[in-house]
Protein backbone atom coordinates (compact mmCIF):
# COMPACT_ATOMS: atom_id res chain seq x y z
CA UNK A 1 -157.64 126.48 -29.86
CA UNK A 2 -161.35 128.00 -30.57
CA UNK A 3 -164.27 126.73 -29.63
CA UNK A 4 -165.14 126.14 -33.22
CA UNK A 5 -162.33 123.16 -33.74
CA UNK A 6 -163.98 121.35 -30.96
CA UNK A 7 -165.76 118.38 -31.46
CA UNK A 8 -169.21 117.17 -29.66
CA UNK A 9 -169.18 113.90 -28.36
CA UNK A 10 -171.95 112.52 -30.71
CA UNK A 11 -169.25 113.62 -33.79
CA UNK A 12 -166.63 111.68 -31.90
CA UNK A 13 -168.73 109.00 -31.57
CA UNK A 14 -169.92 109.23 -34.88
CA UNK A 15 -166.43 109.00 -36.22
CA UNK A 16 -165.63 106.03 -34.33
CA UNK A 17 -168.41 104.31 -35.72
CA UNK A 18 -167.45 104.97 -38.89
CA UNK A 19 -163.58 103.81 -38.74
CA UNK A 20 -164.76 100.79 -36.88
CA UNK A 21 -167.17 99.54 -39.81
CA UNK A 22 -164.10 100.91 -42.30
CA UNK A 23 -161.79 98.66 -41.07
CA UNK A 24 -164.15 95.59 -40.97
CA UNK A 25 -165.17 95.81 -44.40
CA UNK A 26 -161.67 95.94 -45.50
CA UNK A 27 -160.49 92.90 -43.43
CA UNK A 28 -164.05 91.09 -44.13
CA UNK A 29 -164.03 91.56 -48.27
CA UNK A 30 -167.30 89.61 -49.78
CA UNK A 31 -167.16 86.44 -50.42
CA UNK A 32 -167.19 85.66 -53.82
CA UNK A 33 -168.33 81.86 -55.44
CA UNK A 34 -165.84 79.38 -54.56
CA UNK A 35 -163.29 78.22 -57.25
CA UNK A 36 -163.93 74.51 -58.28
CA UNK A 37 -161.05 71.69 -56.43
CA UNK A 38 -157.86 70.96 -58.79
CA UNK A 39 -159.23 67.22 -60.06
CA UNK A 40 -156.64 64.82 -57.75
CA UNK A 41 -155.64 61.61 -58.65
CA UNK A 42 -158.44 58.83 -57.35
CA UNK A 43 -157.37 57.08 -53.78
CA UNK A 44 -156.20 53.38 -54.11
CA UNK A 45 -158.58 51.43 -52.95
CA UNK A 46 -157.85 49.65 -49.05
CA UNK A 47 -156.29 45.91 -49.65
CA UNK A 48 -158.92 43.35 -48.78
CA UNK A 49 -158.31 42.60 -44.95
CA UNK A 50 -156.63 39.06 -43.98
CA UNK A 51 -158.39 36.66 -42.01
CA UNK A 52 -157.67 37.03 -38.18
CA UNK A 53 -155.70 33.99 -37.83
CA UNK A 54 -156.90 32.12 -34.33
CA UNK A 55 -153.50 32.47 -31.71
CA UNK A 56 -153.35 29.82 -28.75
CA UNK A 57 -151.28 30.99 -26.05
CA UNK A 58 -148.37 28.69 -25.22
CA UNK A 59 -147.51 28.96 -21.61
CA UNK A 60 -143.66 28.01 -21.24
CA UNK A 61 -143.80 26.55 -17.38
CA UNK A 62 -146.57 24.45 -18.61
CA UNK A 63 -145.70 22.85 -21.62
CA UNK A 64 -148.20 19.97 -23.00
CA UNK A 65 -145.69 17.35 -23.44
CA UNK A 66 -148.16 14.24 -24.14
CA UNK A 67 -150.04 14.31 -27.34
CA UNK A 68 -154.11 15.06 -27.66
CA UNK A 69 -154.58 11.24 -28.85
CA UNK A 70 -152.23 9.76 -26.15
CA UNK A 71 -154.39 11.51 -23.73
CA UNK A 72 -157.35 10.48 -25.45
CA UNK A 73 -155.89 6.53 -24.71
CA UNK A 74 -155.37 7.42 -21.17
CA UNK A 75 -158.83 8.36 -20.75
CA UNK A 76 -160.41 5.84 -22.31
CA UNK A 77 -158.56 3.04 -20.50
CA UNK A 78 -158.83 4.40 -16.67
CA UNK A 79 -162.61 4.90 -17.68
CA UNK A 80 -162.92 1.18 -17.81
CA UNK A 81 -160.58 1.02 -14.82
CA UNK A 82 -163.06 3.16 -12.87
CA UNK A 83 -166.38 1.05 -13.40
CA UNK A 84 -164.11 -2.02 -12.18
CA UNK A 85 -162.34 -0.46 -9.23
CA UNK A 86 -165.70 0.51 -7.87
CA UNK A 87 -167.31 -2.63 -8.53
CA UNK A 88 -164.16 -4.65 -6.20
CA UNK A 89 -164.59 -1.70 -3.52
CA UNK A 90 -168.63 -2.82 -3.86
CA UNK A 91 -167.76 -6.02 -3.34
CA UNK A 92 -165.05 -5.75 -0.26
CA UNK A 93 -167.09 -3.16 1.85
CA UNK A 94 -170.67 -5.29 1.63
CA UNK A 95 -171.86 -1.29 -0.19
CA UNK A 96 -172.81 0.23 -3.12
CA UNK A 97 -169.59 2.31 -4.47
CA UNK A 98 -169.46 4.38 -7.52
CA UNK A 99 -166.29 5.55 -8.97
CA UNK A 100 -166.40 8.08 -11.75
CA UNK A 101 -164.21 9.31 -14.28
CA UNK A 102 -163.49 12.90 -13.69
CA UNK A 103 -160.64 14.68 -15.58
CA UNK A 104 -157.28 13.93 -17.56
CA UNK A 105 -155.02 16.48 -17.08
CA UNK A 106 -151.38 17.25 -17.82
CA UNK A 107 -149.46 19.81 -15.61
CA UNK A 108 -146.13 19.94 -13.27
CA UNK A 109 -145.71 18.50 -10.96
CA UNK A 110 -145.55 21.83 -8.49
CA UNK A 111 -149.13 22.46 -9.42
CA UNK A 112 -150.49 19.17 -8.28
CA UNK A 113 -148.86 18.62 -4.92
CA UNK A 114 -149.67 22.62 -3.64
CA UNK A 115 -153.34 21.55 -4.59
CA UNK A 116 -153.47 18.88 -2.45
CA UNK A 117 -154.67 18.81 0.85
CA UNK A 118 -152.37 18.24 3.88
CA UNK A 119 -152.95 16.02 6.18
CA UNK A 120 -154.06 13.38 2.99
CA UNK A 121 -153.07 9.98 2.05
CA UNK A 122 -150.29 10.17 -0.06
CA UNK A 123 -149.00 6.52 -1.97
CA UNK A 124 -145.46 6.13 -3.77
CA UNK A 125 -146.40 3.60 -5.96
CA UNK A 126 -143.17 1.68 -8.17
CA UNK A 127 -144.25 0.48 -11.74
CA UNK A 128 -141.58 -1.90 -13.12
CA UNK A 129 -140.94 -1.70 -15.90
CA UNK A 130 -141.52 2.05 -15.88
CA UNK A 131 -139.03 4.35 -15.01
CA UNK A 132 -140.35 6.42 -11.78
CA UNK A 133 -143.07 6.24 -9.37
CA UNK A 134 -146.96 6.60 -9.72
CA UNK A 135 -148.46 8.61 -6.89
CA UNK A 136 -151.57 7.88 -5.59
CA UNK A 137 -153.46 10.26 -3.59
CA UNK A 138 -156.98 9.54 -1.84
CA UNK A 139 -158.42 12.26 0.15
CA UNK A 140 -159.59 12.00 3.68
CA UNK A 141 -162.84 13.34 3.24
CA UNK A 142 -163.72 9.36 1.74
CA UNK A 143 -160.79 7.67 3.39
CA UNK A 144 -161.95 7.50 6.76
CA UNK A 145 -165.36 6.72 5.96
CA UNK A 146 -164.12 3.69 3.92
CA UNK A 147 -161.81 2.62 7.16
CA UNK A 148 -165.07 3.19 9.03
CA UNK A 149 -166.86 0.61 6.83
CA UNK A 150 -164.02 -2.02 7.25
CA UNK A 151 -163.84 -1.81 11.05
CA UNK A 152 -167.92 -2.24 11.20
CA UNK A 153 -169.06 1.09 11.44
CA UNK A 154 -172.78 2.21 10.54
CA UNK A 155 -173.77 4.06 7.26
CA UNK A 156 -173.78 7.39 8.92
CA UNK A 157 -171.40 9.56 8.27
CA UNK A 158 -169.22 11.61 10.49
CA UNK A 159 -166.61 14.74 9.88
CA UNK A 160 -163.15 13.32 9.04
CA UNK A 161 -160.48 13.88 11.06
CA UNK A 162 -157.74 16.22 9.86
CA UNK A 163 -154.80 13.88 11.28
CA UNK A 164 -152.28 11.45 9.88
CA UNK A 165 -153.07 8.12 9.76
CA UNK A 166 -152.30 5.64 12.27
CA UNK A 167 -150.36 2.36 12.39
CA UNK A 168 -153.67 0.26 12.54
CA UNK A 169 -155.42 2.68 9.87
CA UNK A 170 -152.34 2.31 7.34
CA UNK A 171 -152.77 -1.61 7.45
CA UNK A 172 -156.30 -1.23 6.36
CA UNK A 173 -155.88 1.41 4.14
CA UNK A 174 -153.21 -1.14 2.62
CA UNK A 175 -156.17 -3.02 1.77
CA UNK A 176 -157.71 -0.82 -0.57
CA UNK A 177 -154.72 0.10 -1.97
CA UNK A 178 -153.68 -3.51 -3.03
CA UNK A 179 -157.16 -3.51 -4.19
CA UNK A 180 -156.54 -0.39 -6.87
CA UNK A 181 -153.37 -2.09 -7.75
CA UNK A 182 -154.92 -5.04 -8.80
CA UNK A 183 -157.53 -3.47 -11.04
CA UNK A 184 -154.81 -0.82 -12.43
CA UNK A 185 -152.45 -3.49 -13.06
CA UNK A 186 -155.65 -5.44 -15.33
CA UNK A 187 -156.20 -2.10 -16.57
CA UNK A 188 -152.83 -1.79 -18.30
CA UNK A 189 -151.97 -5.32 -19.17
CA UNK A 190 -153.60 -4.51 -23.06
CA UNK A 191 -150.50 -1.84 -23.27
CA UNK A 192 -147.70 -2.79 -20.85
CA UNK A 193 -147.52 -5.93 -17.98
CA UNK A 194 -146.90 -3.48 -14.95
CA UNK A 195 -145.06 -4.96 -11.85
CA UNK A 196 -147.15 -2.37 -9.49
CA UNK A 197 -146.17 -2.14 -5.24
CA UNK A 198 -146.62 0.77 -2.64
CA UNK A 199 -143.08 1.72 -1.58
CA UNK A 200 -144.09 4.69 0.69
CA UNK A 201 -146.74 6.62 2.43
CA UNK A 202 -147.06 9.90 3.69
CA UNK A 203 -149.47 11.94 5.21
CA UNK A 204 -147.86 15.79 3.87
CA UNK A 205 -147.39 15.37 0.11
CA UNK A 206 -144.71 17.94 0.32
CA UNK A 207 -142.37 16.10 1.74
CA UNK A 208 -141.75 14.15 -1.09
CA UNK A 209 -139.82 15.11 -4.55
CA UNK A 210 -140.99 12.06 -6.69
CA UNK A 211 -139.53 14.34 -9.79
CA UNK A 212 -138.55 18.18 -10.66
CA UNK A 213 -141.07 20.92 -10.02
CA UNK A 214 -141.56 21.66 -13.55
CA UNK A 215 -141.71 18.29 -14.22
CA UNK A 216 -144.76 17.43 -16.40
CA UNK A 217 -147.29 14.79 -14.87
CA UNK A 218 -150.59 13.32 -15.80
CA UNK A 219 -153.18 13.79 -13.69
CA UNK A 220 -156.13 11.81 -13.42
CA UNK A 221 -158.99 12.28 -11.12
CA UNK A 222 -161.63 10.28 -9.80
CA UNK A 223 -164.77 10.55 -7.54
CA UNK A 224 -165.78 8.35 -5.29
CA UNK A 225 -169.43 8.03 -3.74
CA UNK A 226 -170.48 6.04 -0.85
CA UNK A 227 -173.80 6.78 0.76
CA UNK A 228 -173.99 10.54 0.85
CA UNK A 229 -170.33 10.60 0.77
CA UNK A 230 -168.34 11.95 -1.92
CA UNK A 231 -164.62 12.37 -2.19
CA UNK A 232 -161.67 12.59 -4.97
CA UNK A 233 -158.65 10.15 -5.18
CA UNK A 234 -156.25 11.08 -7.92
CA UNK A 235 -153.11 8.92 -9.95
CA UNK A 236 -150.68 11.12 -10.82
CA UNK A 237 -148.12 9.74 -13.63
CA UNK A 238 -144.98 11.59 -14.13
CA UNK A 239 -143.72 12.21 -18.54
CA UNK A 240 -141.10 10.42 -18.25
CA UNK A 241 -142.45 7.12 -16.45
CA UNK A 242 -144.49 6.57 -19.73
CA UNK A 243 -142.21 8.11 -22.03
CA UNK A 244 -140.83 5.38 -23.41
CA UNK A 245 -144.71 3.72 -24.47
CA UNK A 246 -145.91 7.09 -25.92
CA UNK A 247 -145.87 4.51 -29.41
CA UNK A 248 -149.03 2.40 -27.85
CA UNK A 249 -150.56 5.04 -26.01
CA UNK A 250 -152.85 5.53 -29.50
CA UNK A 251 -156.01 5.11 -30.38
CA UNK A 252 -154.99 2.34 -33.07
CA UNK A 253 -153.28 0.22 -31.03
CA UNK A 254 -155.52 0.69 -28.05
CA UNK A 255 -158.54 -0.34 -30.44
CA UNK A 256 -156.44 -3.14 -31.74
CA UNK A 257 -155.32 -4.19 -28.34
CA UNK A 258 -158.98 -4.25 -26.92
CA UNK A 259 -160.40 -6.63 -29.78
CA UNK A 260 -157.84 -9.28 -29.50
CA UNK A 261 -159.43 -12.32 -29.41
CA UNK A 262 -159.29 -15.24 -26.65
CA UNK A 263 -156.65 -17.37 -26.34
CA UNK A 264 -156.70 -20.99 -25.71
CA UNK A 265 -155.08 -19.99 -22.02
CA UNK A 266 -157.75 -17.55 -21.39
CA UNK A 267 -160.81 -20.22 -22.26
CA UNK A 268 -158.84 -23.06 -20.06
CA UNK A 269 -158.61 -20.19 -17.43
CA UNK A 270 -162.20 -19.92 -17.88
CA UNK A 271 -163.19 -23.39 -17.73
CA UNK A 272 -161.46 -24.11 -14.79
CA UNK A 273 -163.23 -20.99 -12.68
CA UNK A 274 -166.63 -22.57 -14.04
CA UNK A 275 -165.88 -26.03 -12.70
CA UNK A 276 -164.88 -24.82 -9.30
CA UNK A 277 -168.24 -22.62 -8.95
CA UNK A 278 -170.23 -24.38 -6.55
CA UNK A 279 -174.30 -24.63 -7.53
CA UNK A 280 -177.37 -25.87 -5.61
CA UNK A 281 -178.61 -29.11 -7.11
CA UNK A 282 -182.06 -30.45 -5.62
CA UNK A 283 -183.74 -33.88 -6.14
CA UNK A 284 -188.07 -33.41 -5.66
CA UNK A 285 -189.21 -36.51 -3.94
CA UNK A 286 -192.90 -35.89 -4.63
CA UNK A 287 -195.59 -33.14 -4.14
CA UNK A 288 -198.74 -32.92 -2.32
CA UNK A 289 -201.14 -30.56 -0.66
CA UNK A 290 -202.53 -30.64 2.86
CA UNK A 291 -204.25 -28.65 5.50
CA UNK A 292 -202.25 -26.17 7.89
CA UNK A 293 -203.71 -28.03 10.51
CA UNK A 294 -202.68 -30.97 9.64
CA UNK A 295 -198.68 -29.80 8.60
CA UNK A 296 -199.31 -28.29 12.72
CA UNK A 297 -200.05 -31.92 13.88
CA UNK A 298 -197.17 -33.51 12.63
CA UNK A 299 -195.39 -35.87 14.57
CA UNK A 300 -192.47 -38.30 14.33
CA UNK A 301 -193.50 -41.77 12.51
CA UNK A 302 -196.41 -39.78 10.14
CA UNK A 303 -196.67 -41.20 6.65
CA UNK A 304 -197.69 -38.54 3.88
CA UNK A 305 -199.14 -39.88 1.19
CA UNK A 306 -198.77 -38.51 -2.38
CA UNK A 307 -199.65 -39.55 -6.05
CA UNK A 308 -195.82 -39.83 -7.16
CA UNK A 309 -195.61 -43.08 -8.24
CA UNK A 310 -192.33 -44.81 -6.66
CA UNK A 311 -191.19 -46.48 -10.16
CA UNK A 312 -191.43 -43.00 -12.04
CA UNK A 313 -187.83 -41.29 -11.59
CA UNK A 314 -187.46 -38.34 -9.73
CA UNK A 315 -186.56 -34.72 -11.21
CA UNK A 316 -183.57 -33.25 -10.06
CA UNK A 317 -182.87 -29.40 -10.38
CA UNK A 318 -179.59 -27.32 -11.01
CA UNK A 319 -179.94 -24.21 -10.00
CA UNK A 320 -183.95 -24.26 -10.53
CA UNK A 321 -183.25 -25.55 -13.84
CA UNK A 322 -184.43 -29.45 -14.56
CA UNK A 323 -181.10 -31.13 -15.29
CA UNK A 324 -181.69 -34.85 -14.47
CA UNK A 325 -183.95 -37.53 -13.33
CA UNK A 326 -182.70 -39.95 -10.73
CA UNK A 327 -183.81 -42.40 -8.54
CA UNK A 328 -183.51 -42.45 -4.85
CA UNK A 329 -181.66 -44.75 -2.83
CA UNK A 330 -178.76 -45.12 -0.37
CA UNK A 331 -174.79 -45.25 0.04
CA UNK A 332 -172.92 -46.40 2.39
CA UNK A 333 -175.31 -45.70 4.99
CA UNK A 334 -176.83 -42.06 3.35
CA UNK A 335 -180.00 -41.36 1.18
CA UNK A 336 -178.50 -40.87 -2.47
CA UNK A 337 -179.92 -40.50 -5.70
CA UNK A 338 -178.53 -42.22 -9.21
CA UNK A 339 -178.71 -40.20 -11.69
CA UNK A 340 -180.71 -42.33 -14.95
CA UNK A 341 -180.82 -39.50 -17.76
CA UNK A 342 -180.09 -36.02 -18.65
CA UNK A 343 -182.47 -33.58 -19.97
CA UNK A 344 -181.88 -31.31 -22.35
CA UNK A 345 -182.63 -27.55 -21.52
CA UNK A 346 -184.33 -26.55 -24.88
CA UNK A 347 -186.90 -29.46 -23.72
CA UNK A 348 -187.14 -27.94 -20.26
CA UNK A 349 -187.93 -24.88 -21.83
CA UNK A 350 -190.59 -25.87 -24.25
CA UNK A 351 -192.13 -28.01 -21.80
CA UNK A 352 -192.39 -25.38 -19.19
């Protein structure tokens, strides 16, 4: 080959250049105006969205067994229950006692003995004519405080003991437990008469099967407050104990049942507790005013003399309220009075 067929390398180059811009002009034609879309059928318009409908979960170990009103009863009667109860516990430990209302709650009965505390004081509690037991549970934490009380303790307060009762402790504790009867058993005479004694007491709540695991029970809690104290107790009332009186466990008949009127019984009952009450009655001999140093020189045999006239009657007082006037005498060998008229208090009043 001559010299002459020989390319330089700026005509190679060149050439390459060349078939490189070639080829992209064939695989990159020029764009050209774009053709206008095929006209499509319009989109249906979205269906209007539904409402999100509000979903409660329903738990199938826990199922709510006792209705929203009968619940509603339950709470309204141990709220009474509570303000009585503390007012008896007021009265038997010479203190100031405030029992509250806390919760009413439904669950099984698994749930409510693995939240209780062990050691604790634990009462099986048989309700004729219910079918099964009520449990009553009072925690230590006010227990022993409250057996303190009883036994003459001070108001301080010391760290309860995390021990089981003893023999002694369980015949006082037997004390306030009769004591919660009583006002439970007033509590539900409106629905049911309840028959109401503590069959059993244990200090580890798991030791006792009142009913199945999943057994629902009602759970209501209270708090107790004593001094700086404060402690729960709770009742615990298995479904199937009130069952059977779901019917008058209702707002109707519990507003029915709590307006009844009173009963001839009940005013005789009444009557009879007012004529036993015992009152102070007083009879004023006369009035005067003297000296301290004469009242200091007082001595057997001194005659005080005062401008009560011994013909007007005296005034005798009932309770610091002027109820008769009398005149003074003797019986059988003691001063007495005789009682001449009987005021009337609306005069008393007006003429105070």
């Amino acid at each position: 080959m001559s010299d002459e067929n020989v390319l330089s390398q700026d005509e190679v180059q060149s050439l390459l250049s060349s078939l490189d811009g070639g080829a992209g002009a064939a695989d990159s034609p020029e764009p050209s105006a774009p053709a206008p879309p095929p006209s499509a059928p319009a989109a249906p318009k979205p269906a209007a969205a539904r409402p999100r409908e509000r979903v409660t979960p329903y738990d199938f170990r826990r199922p709510e067994r006792v209705g929203k009103e009968q619940m509603r009863a339950l709470q309204s009667l141990h709220e009474g229950f509570g303000r009585n109860y503390g007012a008896a516990l007021s009265a038997l430990l010479r203190s100031i006692v405030e029992v509250k209302l806390t919760s009413v709650d439904q669950l099984t009965y698994s749930e409510f003995v693995f939240g209780l505390e062990n050691p604790t004081c634990f009462n099986l509690i048989q309700a004729d004519p219910l079918e099964g037991h009520f449990i009553l549970d009072i925690s230590p934490i006010v227990l022993y405080p409250v057996i303190d009380r009883l036994l003459g303790g001070g108001k301080e307060s010391n760290t309860p003991s995390r021990r089981p009762l003893t023999e002694i402790e369980l015949r006082i504790v037997g004390r306030i437990t009769q004591l919660f009867t009583t006002e439970l058993r007033k509590a539900w005479e409106n629905v049911v008469e309840l028959d109401l004694q503590v069959v059993r007491v244990e200090s580890n709540p798991q030791l006792v099967q009142v009913v199945p695991p999943n057994e629902v029970v009602v759970l209501i809690t209270f708090e107790l407050a004593i001094g700086d104290v404060r402690g729960m107790f709770n009742l615990c009332i298995p479904f199937n104990s009130i069952e059977r009186i779901g019917g008058k466990l209702s707002a109707n008949s519990w507003t029915s049942y709590s307006r009844r009127a009173a009963t001839q019984e009940d005013t005789q009952r009444t009557a009879l507790n007012l004529h036993r009450a015992t009152v102070e009655m007083v009879a004023e001999l006369a009035s005067t005013v003297i000296s301290t140093g004469d009242l200091i020189n007082l001595r057997i045999g001194d005659v005080i003399t005062t401008d009560h006239d011994c013909q007007r009657p005296l005034l005798v007082r009932v309770e610091g309220v002027n109820r008769f006037l009398a005149k003074p005498g003797a019986f059988k060998g003691h001063k007495a009075i005789l009682v001449d008229d009987v005021l009337d208090p609306p005069q008393d009043e007006s003429s105070e």
